[in-house]
N, C-alpha and C. Protein backbone atom coordinates (compact mmCIF):
# COMPACT_ATOMS: atom_id res chain seq x y z
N UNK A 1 93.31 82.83 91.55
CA UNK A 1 92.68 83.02 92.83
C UNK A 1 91.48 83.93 92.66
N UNK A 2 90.88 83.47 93.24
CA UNK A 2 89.43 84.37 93.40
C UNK A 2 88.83 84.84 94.70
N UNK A 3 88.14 85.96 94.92
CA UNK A 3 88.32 86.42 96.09
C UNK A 3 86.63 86.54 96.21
N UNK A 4 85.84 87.01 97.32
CA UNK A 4 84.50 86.87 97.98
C UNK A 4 84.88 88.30 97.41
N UNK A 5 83.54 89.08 97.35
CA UNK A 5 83.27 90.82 97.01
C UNK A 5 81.89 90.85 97.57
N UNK A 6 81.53 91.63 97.85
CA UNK A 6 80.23 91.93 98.31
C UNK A 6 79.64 93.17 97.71
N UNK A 7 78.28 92.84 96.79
CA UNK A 7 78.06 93.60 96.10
C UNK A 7 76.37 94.13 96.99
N UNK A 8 76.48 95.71 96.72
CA UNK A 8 76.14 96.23 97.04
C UNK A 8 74.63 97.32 96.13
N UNK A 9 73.37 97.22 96.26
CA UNK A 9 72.35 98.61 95.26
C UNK A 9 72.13 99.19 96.52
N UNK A 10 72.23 99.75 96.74
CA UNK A 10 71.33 101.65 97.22
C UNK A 10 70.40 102.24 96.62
N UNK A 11 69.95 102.79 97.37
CA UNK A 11 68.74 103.63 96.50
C UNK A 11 69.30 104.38 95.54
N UNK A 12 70.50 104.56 95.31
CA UNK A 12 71.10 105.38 93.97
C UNK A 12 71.37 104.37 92.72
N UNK A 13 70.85 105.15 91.81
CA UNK A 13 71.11 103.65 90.64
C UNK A 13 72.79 103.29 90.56
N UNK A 14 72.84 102.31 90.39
CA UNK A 14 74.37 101.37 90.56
C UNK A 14 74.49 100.42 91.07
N UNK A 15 75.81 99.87 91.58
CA UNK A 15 76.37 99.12 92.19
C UNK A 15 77.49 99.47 92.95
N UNK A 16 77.95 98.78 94.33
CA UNK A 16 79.40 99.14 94.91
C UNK A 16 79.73 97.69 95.00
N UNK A 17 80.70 98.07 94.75
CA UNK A 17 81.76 96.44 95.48
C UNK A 17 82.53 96.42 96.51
N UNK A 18 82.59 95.50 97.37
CA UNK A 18 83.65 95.78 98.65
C UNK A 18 83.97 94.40 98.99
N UNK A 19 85.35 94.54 99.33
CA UNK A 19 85.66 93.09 99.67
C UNK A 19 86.47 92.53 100.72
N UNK A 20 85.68 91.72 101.39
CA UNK A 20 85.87 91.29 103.39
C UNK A 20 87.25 91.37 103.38
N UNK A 21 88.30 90.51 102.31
CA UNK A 21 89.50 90.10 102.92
C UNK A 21 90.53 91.80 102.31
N UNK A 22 89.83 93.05 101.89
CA UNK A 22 90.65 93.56 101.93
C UNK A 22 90.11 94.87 102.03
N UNK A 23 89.89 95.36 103.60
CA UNK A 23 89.02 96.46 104.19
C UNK A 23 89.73 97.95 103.50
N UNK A 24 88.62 98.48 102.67
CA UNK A 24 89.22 99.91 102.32
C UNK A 24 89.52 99.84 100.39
N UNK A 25 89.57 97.97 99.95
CA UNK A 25 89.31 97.65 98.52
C UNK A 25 87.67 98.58 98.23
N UNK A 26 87.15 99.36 97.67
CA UNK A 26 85.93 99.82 97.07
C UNK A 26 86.27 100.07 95.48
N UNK A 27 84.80 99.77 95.04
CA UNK A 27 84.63 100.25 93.75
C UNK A 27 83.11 100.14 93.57
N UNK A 28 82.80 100.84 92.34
CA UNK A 28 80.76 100.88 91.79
C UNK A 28 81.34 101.13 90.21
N UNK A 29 80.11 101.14 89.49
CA UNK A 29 79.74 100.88 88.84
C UNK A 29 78.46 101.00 87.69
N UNK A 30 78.21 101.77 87.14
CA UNK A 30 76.64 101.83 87.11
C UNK A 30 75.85 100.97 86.08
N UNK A 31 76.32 99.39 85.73
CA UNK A 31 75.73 98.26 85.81
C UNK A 31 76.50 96.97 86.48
N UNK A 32 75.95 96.29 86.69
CA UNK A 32 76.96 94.89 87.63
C UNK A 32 77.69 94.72 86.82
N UNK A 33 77.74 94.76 85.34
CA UNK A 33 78.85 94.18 84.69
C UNK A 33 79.91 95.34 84.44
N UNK A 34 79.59 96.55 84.65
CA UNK A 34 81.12 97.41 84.65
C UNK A 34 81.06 97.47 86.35
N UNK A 35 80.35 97.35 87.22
CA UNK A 35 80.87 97.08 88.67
C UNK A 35 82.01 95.57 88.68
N UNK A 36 81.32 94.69 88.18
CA UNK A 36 82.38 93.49 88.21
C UNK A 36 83.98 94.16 87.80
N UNK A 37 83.56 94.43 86.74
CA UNK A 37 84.94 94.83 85.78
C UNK A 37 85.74 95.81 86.82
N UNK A 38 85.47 96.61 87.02
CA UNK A 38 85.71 97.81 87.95
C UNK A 38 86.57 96.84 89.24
N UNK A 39 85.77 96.07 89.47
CA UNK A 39 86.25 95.41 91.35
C UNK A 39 87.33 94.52 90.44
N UNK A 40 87.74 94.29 89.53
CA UNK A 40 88.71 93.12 88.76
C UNK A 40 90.12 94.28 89.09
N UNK A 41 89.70 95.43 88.81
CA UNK A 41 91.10 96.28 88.15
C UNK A 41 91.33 96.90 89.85
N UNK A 42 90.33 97.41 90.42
CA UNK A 42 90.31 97.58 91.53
C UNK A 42 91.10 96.37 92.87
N UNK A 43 90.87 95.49 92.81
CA UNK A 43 91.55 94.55 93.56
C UNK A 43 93.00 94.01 93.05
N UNK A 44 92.97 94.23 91.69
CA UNK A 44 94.44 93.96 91.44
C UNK A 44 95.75 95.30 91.54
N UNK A 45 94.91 96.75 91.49
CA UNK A 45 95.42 98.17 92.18
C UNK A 45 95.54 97.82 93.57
N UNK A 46 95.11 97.41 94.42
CA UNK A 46 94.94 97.28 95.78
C UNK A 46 96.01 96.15 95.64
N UNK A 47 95.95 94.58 95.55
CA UNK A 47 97.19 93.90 95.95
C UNK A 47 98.37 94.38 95.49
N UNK A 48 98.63 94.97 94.21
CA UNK A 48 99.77 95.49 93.37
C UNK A 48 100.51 96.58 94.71
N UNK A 49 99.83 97.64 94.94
CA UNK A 49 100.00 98.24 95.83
C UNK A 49 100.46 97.90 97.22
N UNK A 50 99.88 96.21 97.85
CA UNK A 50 100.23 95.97 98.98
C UNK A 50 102.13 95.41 98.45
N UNK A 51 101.92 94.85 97.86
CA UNK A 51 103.03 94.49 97.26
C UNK A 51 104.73 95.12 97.39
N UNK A 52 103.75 96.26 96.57
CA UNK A 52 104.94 97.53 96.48
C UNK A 52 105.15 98.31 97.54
N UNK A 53 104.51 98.07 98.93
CA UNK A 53 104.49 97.98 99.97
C UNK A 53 105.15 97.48 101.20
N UNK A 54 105.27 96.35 100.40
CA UNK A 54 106.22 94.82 100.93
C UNK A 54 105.24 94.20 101.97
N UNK A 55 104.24 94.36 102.11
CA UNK A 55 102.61 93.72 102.70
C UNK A 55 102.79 92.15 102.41
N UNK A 56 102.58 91.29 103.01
CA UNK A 56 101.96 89.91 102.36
C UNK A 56 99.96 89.75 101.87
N UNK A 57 100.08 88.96 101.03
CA UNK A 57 98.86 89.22 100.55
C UNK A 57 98.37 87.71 101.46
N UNK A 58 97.26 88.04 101.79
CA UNK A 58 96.41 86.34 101.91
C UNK A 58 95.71 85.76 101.22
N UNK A 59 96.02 84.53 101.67
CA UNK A 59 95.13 83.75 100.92
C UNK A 59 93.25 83.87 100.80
N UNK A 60 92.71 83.92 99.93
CA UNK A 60 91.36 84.27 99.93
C UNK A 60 90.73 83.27 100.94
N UNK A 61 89.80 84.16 101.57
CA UNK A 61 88.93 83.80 103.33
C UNK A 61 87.95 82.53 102.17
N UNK A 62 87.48 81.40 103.00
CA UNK A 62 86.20 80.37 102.57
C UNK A 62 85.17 81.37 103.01
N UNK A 63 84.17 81.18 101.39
CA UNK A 63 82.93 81.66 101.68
C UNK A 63 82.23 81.61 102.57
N UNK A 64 82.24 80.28 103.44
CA UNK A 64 81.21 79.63 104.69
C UNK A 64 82.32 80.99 105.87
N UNK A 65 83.14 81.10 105.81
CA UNK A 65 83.65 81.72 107.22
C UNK A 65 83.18 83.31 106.84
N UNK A 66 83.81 83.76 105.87
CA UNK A 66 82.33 85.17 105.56
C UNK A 66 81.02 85.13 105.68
N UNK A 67 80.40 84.31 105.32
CA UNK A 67 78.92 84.30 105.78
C UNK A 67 78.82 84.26 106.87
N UNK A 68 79.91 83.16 108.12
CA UNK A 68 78.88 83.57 109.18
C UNK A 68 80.17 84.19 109.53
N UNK A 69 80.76 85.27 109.53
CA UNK A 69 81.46 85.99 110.46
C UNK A 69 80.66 86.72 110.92
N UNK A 70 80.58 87.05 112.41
CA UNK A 70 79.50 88.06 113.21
C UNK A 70 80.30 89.58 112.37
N UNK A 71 81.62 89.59 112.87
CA UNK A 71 81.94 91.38 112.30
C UNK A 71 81.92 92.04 111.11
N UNK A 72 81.66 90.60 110.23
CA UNK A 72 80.71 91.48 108.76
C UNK A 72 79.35 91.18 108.94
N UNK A 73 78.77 91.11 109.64
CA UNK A 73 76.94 91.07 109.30
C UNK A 73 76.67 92.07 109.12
N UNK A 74 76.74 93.48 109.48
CA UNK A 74 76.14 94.38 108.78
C UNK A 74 76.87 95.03 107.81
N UNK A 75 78.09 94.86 107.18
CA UNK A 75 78.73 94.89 105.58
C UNK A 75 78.11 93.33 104.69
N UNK A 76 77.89 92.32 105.25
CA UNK A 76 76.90 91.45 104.58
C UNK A 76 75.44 91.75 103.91
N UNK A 77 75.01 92.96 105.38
CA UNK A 77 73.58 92.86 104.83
C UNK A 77 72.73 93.25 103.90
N UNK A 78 72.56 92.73 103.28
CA UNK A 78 71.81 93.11 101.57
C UNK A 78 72.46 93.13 100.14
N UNK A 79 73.93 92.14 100.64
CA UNK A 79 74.79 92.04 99.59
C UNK A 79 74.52 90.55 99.28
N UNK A 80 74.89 90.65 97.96
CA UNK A 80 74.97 89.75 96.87
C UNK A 80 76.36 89.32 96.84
N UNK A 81 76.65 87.89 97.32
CA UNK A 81 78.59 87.91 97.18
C UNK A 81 78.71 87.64 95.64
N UNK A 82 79.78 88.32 95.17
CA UNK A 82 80.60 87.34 93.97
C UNK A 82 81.54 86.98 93.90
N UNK A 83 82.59 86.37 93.19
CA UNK A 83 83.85 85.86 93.24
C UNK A 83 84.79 87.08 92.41
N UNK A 84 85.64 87.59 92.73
CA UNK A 84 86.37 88.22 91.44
C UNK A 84 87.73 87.59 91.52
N UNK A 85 88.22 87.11 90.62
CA UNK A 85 89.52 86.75 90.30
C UNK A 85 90.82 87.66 90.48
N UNK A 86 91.57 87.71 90.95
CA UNK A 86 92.83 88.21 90.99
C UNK A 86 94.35 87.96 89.90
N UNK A 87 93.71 89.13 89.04
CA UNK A 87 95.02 89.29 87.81
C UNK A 87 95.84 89.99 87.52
N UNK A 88 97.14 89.49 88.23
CA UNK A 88 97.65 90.75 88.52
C UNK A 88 99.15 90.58 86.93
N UNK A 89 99.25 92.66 87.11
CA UNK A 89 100.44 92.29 86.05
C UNK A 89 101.75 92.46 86.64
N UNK A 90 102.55 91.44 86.39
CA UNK A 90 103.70 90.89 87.37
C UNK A 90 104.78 91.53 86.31
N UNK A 91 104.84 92.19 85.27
CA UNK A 91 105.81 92.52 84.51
C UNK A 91 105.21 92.91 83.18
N UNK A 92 106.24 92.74 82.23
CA UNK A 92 106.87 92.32 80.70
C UNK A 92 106.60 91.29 80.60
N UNK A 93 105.64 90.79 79.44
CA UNK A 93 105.02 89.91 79.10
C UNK A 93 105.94 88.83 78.78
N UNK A 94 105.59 87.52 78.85
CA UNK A 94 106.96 86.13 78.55
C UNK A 94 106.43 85.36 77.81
N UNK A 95 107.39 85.05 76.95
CA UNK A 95 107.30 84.31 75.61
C UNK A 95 106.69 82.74 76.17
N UNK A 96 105.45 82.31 76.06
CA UNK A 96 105.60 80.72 76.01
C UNK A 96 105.23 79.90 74.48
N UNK A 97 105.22 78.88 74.98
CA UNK A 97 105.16 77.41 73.46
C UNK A 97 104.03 77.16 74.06
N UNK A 98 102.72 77.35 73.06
CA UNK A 98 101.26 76.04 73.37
C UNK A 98 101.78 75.44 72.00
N UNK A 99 100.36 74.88 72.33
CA UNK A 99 99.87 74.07 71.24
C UNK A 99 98.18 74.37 70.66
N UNK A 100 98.61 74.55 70.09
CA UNK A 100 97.38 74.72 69.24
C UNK A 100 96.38 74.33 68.15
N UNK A 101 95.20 73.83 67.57
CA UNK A 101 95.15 73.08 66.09
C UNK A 101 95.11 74.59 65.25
N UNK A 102 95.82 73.56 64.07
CA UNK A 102 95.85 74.85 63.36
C UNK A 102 94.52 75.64 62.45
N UNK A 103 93.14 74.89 62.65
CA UNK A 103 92.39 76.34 62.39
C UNK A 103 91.69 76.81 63.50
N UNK A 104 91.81 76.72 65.00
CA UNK A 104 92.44 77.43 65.70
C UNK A 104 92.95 78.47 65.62
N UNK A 105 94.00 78.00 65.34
CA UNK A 105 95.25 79.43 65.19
C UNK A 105 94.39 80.02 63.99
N UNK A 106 94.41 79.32 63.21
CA UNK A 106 93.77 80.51 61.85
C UNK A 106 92.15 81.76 62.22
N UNK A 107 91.62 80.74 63.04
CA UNK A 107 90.74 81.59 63.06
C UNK A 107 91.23 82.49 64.33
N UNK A 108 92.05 82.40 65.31
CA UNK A 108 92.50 83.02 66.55
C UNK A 108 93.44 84.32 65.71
N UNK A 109 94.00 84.22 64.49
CA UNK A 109 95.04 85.02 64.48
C UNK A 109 93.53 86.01 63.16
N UNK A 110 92.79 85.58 62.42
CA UNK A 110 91.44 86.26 61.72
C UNK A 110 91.01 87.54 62.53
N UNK A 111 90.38 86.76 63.86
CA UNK A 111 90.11 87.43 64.67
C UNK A 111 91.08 88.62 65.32
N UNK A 112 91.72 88.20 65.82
CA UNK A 112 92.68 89.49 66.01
C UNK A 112 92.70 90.64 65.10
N UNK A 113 93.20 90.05 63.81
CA UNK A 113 93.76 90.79 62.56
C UNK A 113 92.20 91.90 62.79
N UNK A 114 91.43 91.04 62.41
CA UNK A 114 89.78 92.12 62.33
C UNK A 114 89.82 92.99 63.62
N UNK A 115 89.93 92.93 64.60
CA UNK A 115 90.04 93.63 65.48
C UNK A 115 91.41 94.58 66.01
N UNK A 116 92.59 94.58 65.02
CA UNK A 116 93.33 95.29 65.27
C UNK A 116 94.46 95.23 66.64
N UNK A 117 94.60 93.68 66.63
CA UNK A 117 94.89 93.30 67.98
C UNK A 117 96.07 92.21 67.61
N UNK A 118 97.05 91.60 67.81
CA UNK A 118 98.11 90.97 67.21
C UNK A 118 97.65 89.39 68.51
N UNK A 119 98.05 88.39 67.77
CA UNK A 119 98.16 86.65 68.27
C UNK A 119 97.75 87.01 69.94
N UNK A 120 99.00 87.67 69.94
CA UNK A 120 99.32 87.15 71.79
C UNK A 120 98.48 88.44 72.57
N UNK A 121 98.00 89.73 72.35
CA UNK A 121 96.98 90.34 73.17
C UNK A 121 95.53 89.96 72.76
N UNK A 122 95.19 89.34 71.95
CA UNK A 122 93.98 88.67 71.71
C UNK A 122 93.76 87.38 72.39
N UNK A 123 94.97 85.96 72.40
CA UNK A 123 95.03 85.47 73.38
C UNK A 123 95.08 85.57 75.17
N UNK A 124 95.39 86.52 75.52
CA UNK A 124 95.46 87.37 76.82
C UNK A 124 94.10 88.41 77.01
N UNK A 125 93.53 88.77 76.41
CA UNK A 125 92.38 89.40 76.71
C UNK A 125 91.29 88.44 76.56
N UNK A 126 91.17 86.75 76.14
CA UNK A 126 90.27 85.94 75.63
C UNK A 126 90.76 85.16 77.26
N UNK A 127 91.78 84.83 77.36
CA UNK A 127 92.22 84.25 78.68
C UNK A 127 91.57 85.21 80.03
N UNK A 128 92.15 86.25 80.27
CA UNK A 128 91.50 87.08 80.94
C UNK A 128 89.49 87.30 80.97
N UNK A 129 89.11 87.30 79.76
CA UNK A 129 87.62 86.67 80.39
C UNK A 129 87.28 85.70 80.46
N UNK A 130 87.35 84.73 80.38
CA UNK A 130 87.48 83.27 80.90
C UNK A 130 87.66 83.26 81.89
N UNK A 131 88.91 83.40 82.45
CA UNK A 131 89.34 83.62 83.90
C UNK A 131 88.04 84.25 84.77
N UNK A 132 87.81 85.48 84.46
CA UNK A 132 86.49 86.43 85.23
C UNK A 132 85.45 85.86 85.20
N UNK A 133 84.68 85.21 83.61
CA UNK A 133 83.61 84.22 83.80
C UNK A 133 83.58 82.82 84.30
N UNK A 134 84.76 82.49 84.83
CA UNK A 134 84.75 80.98 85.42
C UNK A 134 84.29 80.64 86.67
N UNK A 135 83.36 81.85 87.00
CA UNK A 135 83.02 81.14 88.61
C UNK A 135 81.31 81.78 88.33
């Protein structure tokens, strides 16, 4: 799931993020790409929280009904929307079966090894940006 954010410059160097369907979600940043990152961990603190709450979460609002909602036009104005994905951690990680070719795997498990990172958190941190860059 991916959610609308409304990104925000001020005359202060940075970025803020804020997002319609969850009033009081904030975060910045001081380039868009650690503002993105920031509103990723930020919105998944915020649902985690509604959660543990016992809150229901909603389903993410259509872009067309944020744009023209009259009671965000002036939290609209001079924002840039983006999408941020919602990843949340639901536990203890669970064993699954892919499939894979195997130099694939060879070069998937290389990579790790060089980076100090084992199969399955190298797969999960490669999944996880994918996920964030897919919109």
């Amino acid at each position: 799931m991916h959610y609308v954010a409304f990104v925000h410059t001020d005359d202060a160097p940075g970025f803020g993020v804020s997002f319609p369907d969850f009033p009081g979600c904030v975060t910045q940043g001081d380039t868009l790409d650690e503002a993105l990152r920031m509103a990723r961990e930020a919105l998944a603190f915020h649902v985690e929280g509604m959660f543990a709450d016992g809150h229901a979460v909603r389903e993410p609002s259509d872009v067309q009904q944020i744009k023209s909602d009259p009671d965000l036009a002036e939290w609209r104005e001079g924002a840039t929307l983006a999408f941020v994905p919602l990843i949340l951690d639901l536990g203890s990680p669970r064993r699954v079966n892919v499939s894979i070719a195997p130099g694939l795997l060879k070069a998937i498990d290389d990579t790790a090894k060089a980076r100090g990172m084992n199969r399955s958190a190298f797969l999960a941190s490669a999944a996880r940006k994918e996920i964030a860059g897919s919109w």
